[in-house]
PDB file of N, CA and C in Angstrom:
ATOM      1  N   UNK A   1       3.164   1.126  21.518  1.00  0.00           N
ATOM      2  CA  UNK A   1       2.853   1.969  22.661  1.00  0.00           C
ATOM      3  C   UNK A   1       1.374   2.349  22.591  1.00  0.00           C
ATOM      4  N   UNK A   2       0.637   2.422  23.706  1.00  0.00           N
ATOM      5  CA  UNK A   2      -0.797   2.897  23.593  1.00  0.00           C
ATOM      6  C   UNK A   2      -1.275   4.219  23.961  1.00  0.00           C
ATOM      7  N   UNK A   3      -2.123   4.363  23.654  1.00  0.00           N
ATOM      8  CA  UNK A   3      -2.172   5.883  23.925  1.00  0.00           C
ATOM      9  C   UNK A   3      -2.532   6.121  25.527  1.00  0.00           C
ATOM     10  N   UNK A   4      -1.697   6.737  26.118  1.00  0.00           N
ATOM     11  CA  UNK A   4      -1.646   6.934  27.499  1.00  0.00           C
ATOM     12  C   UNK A   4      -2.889   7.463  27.762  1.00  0.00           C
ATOM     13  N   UNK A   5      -3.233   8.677  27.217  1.00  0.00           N
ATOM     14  CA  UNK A   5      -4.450   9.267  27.825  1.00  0.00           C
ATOM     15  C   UNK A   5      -5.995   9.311  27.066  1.00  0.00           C
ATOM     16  N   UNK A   6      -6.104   7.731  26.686  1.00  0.00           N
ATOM     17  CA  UNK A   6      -7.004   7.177  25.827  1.00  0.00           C
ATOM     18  C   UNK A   6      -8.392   7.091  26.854  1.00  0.00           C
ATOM     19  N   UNK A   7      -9.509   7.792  26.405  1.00  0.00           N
ATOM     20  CA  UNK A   7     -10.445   8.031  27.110  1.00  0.00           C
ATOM     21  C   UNK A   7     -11.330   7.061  27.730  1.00  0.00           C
ATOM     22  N   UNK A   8     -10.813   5.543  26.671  1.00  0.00           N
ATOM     23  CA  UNK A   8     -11.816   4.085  27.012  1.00  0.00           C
ATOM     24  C   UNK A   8     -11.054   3.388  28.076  1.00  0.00           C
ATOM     25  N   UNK A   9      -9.653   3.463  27.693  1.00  0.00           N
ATOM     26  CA  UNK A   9      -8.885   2.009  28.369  1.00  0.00           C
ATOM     27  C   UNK A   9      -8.072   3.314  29.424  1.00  0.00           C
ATOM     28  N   UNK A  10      -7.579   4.116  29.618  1.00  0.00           N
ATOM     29  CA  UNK A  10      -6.842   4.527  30.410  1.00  0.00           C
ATOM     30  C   UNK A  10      -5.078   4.526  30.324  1.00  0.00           C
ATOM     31  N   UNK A  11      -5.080   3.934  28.803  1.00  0.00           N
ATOM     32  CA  UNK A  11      -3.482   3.671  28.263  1.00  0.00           C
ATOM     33  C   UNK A  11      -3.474   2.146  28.747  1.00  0.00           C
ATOM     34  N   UNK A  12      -4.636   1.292  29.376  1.00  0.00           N
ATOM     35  CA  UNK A  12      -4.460  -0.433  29.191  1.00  0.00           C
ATOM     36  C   UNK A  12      -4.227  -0.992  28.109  1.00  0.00           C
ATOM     37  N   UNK A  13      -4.828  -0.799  27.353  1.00  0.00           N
ATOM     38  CA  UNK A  13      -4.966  -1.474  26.158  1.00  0.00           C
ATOM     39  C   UNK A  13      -6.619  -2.198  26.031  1.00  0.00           C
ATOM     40  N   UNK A  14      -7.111  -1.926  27.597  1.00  0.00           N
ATOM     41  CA  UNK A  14      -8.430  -2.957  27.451  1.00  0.00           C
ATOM     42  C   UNK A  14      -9.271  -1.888  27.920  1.00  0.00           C
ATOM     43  N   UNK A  15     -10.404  -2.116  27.457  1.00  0.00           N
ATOM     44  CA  UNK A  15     -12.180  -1.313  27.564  1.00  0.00           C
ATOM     45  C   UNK A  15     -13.039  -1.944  28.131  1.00  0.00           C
ATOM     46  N   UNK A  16     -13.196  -1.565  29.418  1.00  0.00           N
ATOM     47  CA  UNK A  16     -15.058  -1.920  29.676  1.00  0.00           C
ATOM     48  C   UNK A  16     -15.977  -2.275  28.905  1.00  0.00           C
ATOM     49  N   UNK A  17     -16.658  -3.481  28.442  1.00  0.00           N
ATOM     50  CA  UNK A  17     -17.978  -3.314  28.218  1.00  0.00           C
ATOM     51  C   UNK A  17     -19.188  -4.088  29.090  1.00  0.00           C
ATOM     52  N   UNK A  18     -20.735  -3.546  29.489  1.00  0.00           N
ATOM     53  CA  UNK A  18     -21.593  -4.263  29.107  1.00  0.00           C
ATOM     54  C   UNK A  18     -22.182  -5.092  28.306  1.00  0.00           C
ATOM     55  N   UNK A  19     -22.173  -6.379  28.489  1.00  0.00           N
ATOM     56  CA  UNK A  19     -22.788  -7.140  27.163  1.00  0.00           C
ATOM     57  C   UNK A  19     -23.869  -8.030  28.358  1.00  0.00           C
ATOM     58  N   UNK A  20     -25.209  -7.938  27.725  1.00  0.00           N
ATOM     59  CA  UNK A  20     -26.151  -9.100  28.486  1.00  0.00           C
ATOM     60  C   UNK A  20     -25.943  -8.970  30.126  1.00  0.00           C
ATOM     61  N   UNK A  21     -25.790  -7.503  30.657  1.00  0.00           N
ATOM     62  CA  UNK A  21     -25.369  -7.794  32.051  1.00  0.00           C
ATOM     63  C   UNK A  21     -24.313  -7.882  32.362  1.00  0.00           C
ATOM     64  N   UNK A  22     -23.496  -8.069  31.262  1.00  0.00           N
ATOM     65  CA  UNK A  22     -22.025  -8.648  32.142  1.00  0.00           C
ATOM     66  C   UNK A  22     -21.269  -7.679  31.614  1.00  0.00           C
ATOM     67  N   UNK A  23     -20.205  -7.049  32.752  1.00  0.00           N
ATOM     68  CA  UNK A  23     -19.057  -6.321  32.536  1.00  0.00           C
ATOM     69  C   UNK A  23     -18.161  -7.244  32.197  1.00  0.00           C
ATOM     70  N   UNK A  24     -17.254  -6.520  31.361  1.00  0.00           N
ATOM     71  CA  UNK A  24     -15.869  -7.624  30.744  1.00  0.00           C
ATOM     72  C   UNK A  24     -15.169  -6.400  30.241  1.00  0.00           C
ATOM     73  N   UNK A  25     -13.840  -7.109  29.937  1.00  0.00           N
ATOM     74  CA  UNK A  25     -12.849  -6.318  28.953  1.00  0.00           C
ATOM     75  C   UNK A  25     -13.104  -6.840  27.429  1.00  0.00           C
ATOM     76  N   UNK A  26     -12.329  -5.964  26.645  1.00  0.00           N
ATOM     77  CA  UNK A  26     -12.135  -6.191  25.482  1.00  0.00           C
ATOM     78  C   UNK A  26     -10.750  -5.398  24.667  1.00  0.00           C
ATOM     79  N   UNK A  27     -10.313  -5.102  24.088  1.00  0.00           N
ATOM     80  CA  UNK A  27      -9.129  -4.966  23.429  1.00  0.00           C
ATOM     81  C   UNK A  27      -9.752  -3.217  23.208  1.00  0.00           C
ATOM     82  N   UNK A  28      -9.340  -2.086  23.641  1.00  0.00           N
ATOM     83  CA  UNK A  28      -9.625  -1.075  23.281  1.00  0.00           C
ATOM     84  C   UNK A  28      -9.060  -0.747  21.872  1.00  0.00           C
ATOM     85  N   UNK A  29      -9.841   0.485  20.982  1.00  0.00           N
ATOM     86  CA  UNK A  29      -9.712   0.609  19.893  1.00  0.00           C
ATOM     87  C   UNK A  29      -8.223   1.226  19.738  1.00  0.00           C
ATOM     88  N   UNK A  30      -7.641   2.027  20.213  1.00  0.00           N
ATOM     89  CA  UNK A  30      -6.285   2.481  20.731  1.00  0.00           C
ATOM     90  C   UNK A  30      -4.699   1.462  20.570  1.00  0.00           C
ATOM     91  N   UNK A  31      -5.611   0.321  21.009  1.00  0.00           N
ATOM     92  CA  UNK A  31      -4.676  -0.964  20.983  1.00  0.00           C
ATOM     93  C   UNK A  31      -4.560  -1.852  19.216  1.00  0.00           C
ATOM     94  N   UNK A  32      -5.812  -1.104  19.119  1.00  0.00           N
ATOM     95  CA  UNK A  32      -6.229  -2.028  17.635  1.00  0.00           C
ATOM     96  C   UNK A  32      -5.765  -1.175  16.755  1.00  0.00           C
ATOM     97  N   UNK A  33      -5.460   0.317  17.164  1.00  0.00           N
ATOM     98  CA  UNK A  33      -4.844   1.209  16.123  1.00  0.00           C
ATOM     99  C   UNK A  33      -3.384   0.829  15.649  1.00  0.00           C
ATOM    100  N   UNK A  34      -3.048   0.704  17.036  1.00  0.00           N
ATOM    101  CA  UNK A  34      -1.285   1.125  17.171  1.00  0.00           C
ATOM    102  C   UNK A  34      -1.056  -0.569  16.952  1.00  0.00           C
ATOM    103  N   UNK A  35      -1.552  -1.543  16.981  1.00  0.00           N
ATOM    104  CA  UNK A  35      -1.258  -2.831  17.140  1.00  0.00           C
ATOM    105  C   UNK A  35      -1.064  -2.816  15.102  1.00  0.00           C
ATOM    106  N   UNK A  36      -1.823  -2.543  14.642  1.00  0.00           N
ATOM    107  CA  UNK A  36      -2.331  -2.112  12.561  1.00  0.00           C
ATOM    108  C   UNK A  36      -1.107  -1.596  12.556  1.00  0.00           C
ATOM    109  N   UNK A  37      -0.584  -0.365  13.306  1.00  0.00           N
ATOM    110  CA  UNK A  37       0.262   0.474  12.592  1.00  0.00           C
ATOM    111  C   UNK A  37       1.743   0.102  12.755  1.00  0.00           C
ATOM    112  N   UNK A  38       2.004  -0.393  13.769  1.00  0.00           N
ATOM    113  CA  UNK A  38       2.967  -1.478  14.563  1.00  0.00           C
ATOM    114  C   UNK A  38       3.218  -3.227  12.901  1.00  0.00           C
ATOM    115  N   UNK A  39       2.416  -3.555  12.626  1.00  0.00           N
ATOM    116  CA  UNK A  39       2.115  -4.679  11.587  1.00  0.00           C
ATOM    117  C   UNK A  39       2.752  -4.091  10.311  1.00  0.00           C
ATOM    118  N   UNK A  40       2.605  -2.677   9.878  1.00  0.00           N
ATOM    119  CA  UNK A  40       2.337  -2.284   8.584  1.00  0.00           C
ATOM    120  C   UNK A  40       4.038  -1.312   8.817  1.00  0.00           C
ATOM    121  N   UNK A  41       4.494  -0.842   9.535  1.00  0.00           N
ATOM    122  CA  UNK A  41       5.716  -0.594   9.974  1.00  0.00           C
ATOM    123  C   UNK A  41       7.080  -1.966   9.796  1.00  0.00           C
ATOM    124  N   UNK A  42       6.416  -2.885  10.529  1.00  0.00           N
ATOM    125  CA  UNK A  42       7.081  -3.970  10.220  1.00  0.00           C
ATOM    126  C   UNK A  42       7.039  -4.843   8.947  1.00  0.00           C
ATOM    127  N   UNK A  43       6.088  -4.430   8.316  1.00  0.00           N
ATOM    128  CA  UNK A  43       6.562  -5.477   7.276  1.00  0.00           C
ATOM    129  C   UNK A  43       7.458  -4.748   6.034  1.00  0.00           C
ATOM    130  N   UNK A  44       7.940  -3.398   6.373  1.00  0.00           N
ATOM    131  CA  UNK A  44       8.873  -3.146   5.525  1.00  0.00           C
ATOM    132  C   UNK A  44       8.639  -2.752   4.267  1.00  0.00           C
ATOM    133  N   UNK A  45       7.473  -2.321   3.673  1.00  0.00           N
ATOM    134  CA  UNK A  45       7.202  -1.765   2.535  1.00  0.00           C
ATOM    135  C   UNK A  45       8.217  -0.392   2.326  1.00  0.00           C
ATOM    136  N   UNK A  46       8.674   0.029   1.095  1.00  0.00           N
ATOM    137  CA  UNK A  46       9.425   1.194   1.081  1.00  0.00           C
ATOM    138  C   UNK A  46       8.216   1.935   0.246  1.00  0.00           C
ATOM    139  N   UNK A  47       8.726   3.202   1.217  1.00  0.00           N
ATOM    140  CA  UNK A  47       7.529   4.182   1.317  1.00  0.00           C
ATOM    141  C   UNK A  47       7.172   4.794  -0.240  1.00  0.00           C
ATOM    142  N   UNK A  48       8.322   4.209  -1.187  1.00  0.00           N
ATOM    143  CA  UNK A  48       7.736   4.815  -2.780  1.00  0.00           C
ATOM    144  C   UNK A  48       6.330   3.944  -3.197  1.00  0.00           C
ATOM    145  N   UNK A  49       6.271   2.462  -2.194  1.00  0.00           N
ATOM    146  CA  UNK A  49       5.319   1.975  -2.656  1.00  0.00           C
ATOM    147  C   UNK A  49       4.019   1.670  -1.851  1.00  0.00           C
ATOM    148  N   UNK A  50       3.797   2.478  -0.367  1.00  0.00           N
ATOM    149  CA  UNK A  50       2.934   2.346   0.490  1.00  0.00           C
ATOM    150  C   UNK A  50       1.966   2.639  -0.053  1.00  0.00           C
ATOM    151  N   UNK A  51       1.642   3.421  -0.756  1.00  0.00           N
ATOM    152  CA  UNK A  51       0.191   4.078  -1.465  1.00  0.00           C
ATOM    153  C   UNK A  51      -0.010   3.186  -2.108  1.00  0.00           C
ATOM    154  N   UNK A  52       0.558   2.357  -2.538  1.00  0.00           N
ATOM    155  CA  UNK A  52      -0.119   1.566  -3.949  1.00  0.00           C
ATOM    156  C   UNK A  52      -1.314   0.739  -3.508  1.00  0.00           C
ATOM    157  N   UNK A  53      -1.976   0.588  -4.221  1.00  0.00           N
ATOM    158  CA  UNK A  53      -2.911  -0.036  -4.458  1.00  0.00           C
ATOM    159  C   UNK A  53      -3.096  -1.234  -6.145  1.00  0.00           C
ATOM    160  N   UNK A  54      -4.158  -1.925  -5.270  1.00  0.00           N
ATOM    161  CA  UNK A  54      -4.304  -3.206  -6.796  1.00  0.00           C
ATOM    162  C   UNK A  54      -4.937  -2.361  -7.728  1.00  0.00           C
ATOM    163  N   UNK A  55      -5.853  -1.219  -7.643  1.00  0.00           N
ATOM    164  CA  UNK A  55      -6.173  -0.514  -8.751  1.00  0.00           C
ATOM    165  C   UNK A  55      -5.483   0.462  -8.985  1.00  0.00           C
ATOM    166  N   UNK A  56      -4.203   0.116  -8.847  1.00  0.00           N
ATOM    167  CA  UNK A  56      -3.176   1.274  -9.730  1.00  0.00           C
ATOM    168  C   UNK A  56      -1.764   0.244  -9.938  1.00  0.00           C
ATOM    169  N   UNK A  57      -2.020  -0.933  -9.797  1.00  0.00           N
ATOM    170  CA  UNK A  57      -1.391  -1.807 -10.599  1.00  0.00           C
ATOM    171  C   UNK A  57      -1.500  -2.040 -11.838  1.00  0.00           C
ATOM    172  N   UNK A  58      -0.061  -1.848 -12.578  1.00  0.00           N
ATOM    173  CA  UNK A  58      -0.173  -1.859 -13.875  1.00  0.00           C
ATOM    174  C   UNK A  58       0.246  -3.081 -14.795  1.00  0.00           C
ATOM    175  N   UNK A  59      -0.829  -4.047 -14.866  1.00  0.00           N
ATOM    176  CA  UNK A  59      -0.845  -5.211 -15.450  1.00  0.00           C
ATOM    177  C   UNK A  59      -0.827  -4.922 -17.087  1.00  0.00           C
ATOM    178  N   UNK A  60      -0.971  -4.501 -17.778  1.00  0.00           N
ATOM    179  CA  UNK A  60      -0.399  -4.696 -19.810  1.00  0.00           C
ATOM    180  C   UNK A  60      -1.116  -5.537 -19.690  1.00  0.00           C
ATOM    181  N   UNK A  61      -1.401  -6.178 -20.985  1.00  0.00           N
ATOM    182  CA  UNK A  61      -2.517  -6.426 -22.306  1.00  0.00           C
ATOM    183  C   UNK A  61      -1.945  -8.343 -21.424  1.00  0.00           C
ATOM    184  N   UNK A  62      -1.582  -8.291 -20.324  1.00  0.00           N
ATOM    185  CA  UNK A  62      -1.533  -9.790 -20.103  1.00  0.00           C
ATOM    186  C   UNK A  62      -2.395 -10.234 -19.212  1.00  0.00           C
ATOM    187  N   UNK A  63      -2.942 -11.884 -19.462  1.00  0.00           N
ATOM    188  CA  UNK A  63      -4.323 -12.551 -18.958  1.00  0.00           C
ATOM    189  C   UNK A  63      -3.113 -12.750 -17.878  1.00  0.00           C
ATOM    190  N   UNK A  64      -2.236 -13.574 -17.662  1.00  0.00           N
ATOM    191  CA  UNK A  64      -1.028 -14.146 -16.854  1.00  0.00           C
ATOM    192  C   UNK A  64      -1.048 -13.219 -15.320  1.00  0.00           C
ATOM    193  N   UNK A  65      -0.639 -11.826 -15.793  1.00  0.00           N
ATOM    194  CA  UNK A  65      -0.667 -11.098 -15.071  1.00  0.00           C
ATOM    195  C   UNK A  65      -1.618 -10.542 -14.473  1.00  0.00           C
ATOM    196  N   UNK A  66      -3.003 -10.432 -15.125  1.00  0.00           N
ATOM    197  CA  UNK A  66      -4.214 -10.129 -14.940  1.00  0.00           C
ATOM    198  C   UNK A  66      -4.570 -11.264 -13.903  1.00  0.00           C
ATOM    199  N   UNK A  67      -4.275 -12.332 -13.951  1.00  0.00           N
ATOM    200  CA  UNK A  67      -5.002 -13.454 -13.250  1.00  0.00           C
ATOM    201  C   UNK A  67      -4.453 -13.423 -11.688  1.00  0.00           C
ATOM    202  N   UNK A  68      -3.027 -13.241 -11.857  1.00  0.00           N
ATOM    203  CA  UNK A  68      -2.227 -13.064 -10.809  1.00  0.00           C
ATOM    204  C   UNK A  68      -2.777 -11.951  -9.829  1.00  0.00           C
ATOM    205  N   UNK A  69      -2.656 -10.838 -10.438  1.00  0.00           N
ATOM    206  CA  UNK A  69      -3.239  -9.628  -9.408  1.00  0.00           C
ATOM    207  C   UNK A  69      -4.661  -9.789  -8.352  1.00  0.00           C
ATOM    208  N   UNK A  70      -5.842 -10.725  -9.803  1.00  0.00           N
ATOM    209  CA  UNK A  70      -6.970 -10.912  -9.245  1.00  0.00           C
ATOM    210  C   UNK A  70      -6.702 -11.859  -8.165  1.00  0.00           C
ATOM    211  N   UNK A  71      -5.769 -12.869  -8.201  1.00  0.00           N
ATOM    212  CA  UNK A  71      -5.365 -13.447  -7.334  1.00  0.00           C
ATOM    213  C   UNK A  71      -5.280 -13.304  -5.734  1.00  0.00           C
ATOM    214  N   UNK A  72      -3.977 -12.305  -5.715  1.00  0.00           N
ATOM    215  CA  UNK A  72      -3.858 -11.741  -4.886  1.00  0.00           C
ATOM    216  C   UNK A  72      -4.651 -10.230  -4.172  1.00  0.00           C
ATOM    217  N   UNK A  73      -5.403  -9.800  -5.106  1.00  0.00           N
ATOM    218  CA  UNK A  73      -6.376  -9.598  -4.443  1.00  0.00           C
ATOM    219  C   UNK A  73      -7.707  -9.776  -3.660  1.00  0.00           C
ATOM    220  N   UNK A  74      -7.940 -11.396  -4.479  1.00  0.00           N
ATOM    221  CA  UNK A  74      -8.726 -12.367  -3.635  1.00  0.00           C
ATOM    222  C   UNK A  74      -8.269 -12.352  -1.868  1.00  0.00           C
ATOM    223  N   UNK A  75      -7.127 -12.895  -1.959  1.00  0.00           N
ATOM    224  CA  UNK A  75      -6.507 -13.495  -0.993  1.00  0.00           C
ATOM    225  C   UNK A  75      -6.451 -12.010  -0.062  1.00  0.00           C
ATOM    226  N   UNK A  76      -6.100 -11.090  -0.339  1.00  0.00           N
ATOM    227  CA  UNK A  76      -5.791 -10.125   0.694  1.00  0.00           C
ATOM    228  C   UNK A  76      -6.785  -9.363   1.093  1.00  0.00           C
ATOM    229  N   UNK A  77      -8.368  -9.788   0.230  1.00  0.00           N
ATOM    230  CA  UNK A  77      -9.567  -9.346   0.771  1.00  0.00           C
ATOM    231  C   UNK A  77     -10.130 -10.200   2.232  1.00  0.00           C
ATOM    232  N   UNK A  78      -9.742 -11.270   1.590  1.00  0.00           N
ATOM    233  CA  UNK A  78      -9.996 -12.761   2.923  1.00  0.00           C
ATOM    234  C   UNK A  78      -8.718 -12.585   3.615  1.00  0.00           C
ATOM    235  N   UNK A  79      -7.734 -11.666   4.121  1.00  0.00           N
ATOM    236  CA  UNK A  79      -6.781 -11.942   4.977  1.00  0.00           C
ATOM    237  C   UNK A  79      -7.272 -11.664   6.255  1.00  0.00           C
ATOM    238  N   UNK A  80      -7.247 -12.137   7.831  1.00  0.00           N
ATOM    239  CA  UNK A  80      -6.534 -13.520   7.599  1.00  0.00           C
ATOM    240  C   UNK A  80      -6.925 -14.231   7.928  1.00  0.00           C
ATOM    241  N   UNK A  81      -8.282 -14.287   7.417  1.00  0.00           N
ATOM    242  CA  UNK A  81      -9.138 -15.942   7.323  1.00  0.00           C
ATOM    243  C   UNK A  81      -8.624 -16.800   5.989  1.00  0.00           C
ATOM    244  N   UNK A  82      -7.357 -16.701   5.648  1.00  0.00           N
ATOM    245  CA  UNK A  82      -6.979 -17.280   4.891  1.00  0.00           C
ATOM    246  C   UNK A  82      -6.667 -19.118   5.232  1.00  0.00           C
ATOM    247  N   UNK A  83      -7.003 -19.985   4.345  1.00  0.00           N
ATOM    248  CA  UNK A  83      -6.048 -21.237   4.195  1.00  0.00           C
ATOM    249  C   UNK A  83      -4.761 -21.640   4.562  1.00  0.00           C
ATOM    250  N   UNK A  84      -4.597 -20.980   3.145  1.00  0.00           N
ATOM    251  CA  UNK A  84      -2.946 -21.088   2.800  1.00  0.00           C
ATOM    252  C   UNK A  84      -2.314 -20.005   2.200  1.00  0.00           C
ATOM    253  N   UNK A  85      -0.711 -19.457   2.417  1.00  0.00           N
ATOM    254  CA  UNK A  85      -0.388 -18.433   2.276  1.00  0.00           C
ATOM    255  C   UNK A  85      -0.246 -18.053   0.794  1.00  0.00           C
ATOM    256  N   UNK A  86       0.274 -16.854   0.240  1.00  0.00           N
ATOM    257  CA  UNK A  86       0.261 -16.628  -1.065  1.00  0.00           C
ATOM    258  C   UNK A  86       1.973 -16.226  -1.596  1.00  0.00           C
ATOM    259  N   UNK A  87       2.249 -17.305  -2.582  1.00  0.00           N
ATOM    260  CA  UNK A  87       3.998 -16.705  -2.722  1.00  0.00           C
ATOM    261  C   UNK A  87       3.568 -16.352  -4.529  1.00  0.00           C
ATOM    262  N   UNK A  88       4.355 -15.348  -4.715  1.00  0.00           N
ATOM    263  CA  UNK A  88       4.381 -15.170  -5.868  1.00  0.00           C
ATOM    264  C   UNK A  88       5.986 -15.386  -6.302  1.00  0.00           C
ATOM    265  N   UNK A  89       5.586 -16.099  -7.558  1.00  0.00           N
ATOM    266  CA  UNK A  89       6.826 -16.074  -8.313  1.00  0.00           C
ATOM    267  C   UNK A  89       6.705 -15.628  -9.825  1.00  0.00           C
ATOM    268  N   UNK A  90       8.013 -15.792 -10.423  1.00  0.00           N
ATOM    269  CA  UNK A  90       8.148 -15.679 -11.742  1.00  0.00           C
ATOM    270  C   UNK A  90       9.513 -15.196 -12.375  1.00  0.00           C
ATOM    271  N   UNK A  91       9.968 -14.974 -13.868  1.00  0.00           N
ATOM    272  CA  UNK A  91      11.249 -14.970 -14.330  1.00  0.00           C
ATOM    273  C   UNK A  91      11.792 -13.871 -14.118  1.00  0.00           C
ATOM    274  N   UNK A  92      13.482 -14.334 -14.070  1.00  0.00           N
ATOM    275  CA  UNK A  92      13.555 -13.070 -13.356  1.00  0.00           C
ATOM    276  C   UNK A  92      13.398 -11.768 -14.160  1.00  0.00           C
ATOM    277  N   UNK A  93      13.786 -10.623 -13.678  1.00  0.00           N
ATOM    278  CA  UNK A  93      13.150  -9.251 -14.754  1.00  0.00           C
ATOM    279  C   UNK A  93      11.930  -8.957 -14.192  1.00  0.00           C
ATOM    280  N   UNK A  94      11.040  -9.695 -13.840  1.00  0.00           N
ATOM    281  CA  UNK A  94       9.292  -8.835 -13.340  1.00  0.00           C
ATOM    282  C   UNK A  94       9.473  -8.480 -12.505  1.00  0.00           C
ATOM    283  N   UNK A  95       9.897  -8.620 -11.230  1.00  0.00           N
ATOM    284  CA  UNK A  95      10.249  -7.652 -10.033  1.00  0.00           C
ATOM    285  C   UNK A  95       8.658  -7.970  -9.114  1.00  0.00           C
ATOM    286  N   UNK A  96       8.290  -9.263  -9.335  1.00  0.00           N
ATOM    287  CA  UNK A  96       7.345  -9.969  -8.658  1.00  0.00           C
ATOM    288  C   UNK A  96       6.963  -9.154  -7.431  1.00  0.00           C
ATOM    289  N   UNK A  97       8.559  -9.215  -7.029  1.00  0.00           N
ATOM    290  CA  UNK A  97       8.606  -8.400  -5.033  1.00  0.00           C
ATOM    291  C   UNK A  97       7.727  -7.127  -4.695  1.00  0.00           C
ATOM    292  N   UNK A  98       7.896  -6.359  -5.847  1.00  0.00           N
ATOM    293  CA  UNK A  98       7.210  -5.001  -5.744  1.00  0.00           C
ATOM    294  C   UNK A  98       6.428  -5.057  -7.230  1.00  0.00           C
ATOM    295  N   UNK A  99       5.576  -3.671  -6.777  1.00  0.00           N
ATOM    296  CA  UNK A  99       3.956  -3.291  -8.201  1.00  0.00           C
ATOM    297  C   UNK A  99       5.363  -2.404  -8.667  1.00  0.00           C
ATOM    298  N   UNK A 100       4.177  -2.539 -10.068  1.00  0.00           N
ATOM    299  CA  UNK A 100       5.406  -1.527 -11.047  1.00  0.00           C
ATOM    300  C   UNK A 100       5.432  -0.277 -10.422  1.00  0.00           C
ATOM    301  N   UNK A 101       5.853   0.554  -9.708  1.00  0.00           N
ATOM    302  CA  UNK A 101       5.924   1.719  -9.120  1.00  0.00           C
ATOM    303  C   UNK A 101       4.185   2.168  -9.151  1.00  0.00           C
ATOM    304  N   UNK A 102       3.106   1.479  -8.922  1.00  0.00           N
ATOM    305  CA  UNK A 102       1.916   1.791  -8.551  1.00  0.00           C
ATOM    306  C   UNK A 102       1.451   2.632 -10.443  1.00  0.00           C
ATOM    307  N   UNK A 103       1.369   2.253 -11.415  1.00  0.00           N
ATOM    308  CA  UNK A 103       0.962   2.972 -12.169  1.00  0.00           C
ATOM    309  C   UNK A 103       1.802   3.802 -12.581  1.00  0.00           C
ATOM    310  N   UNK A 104       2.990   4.428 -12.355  1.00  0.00           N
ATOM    311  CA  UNK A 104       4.262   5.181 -13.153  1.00  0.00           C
ATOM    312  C   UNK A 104       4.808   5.122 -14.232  1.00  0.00           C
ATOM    313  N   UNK A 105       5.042   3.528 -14.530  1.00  0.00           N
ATOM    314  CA  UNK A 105       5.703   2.664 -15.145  1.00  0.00           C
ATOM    315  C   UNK A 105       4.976   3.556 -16.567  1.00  0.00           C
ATOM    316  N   UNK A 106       3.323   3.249 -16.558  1.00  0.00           N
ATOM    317  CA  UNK A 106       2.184   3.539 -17.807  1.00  0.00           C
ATOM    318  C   UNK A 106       2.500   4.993 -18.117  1.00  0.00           C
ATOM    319  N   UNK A 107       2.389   5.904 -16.763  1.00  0.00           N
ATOM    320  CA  UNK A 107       2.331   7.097 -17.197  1.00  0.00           C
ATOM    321  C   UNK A 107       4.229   7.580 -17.493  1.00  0.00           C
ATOM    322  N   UNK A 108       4.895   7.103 -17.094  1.00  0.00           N
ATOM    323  CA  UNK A 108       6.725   7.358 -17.741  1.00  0.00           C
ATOM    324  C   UNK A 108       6.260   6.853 -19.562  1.00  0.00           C
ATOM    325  N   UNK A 109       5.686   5.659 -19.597  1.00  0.00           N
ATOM    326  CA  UNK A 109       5.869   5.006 -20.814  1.00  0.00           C
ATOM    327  C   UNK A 109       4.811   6.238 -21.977  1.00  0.00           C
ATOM    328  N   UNK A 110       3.456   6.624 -21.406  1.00  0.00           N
ATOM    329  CA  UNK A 110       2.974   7.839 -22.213  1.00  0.00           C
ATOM    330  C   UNK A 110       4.123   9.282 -22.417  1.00  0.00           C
ATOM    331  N   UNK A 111       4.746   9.236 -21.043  1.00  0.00           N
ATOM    332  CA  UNK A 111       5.893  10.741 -21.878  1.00  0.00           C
ATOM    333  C   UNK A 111       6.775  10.458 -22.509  1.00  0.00           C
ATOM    334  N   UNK A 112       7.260   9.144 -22.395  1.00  0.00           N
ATOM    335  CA  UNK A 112       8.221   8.797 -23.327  1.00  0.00           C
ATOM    336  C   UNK A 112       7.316   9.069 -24.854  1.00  0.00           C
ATOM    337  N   UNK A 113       6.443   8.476 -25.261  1.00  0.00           N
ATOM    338  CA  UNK A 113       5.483   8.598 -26.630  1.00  0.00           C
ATOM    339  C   UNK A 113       5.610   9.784 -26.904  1.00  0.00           C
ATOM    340  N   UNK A 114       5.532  10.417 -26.224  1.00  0.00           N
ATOM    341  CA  UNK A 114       4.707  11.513 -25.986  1.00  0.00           C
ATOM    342  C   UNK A 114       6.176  12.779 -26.573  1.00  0.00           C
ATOM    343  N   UNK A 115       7.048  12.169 -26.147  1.00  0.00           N
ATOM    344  CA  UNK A 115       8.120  13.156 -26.361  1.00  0.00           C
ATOM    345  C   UNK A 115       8.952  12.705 -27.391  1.00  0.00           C
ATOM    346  N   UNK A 116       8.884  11.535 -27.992  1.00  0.00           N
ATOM    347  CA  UNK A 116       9.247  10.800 -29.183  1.00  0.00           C
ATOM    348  C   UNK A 116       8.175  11.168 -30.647  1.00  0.00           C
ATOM    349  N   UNK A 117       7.007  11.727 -29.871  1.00  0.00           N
ATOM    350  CA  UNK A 117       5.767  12.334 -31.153  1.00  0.00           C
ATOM    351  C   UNK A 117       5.195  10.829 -31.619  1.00  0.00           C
ATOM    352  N   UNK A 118       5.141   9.533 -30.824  1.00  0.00           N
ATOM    353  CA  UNK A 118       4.297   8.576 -31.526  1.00  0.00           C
ATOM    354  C   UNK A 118       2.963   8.462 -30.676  1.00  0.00           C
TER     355      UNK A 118
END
């Protein structure tokens, strides 16, 4: 839905501009909001893991995993002037599908230490 009483487009979805003389449309910013938020709604992330981020991914003392993340953070810096798409796999137990709860995983594993006295 666009914002009805959007000050550029009028709730079109499209904006006036001048360029070189010439009036034209273009995709108002309104459209480019709700069109992002509409994308990121649909692809179904569960909301324990919307915040996450690749720098609060918790990769351990592994190159494997280390390589992987850099990976996919390559790829989702260039999205979507991308190539080819990105599937991750691996055995089962890693939980490939989702980040370890964004960094939890590290800080559960310090109170566990922590309350064991090692």
């Amino acid at each position: 839905m666009l914002i009805v009483n959007c000050p550029l487009c009028d709730g079109t979805g499209w904006k006036p501009i001048d360029e070189n003389g010439v009036r034209r449309v273009v995709r108002c910013d309104c459209w480019r909001e709700r069109s992002s938020a509409q994308a990121l709604e649909q692809a179904g992330i569960p909301a324990r893991y919307a915040a996450c981020e690749f720098s609060t991914f918790v990769t351990y003392p592994n190159d494997r995993l280390l390589n992987a993340v850099a990976s996919a953070k390559r790829f989702a810096e260039a999205f979507p002037v991308v190539e080819k798409g990105l599937l991750v796999i691996g055995p089962p137990g890693i939980r490939e599908d989702t980040p370890r709860d964004c960094g939890n995983e590290a800080r559960h594993q310090d109170q566990r230490r922590a309350r064991k006295g090692t």
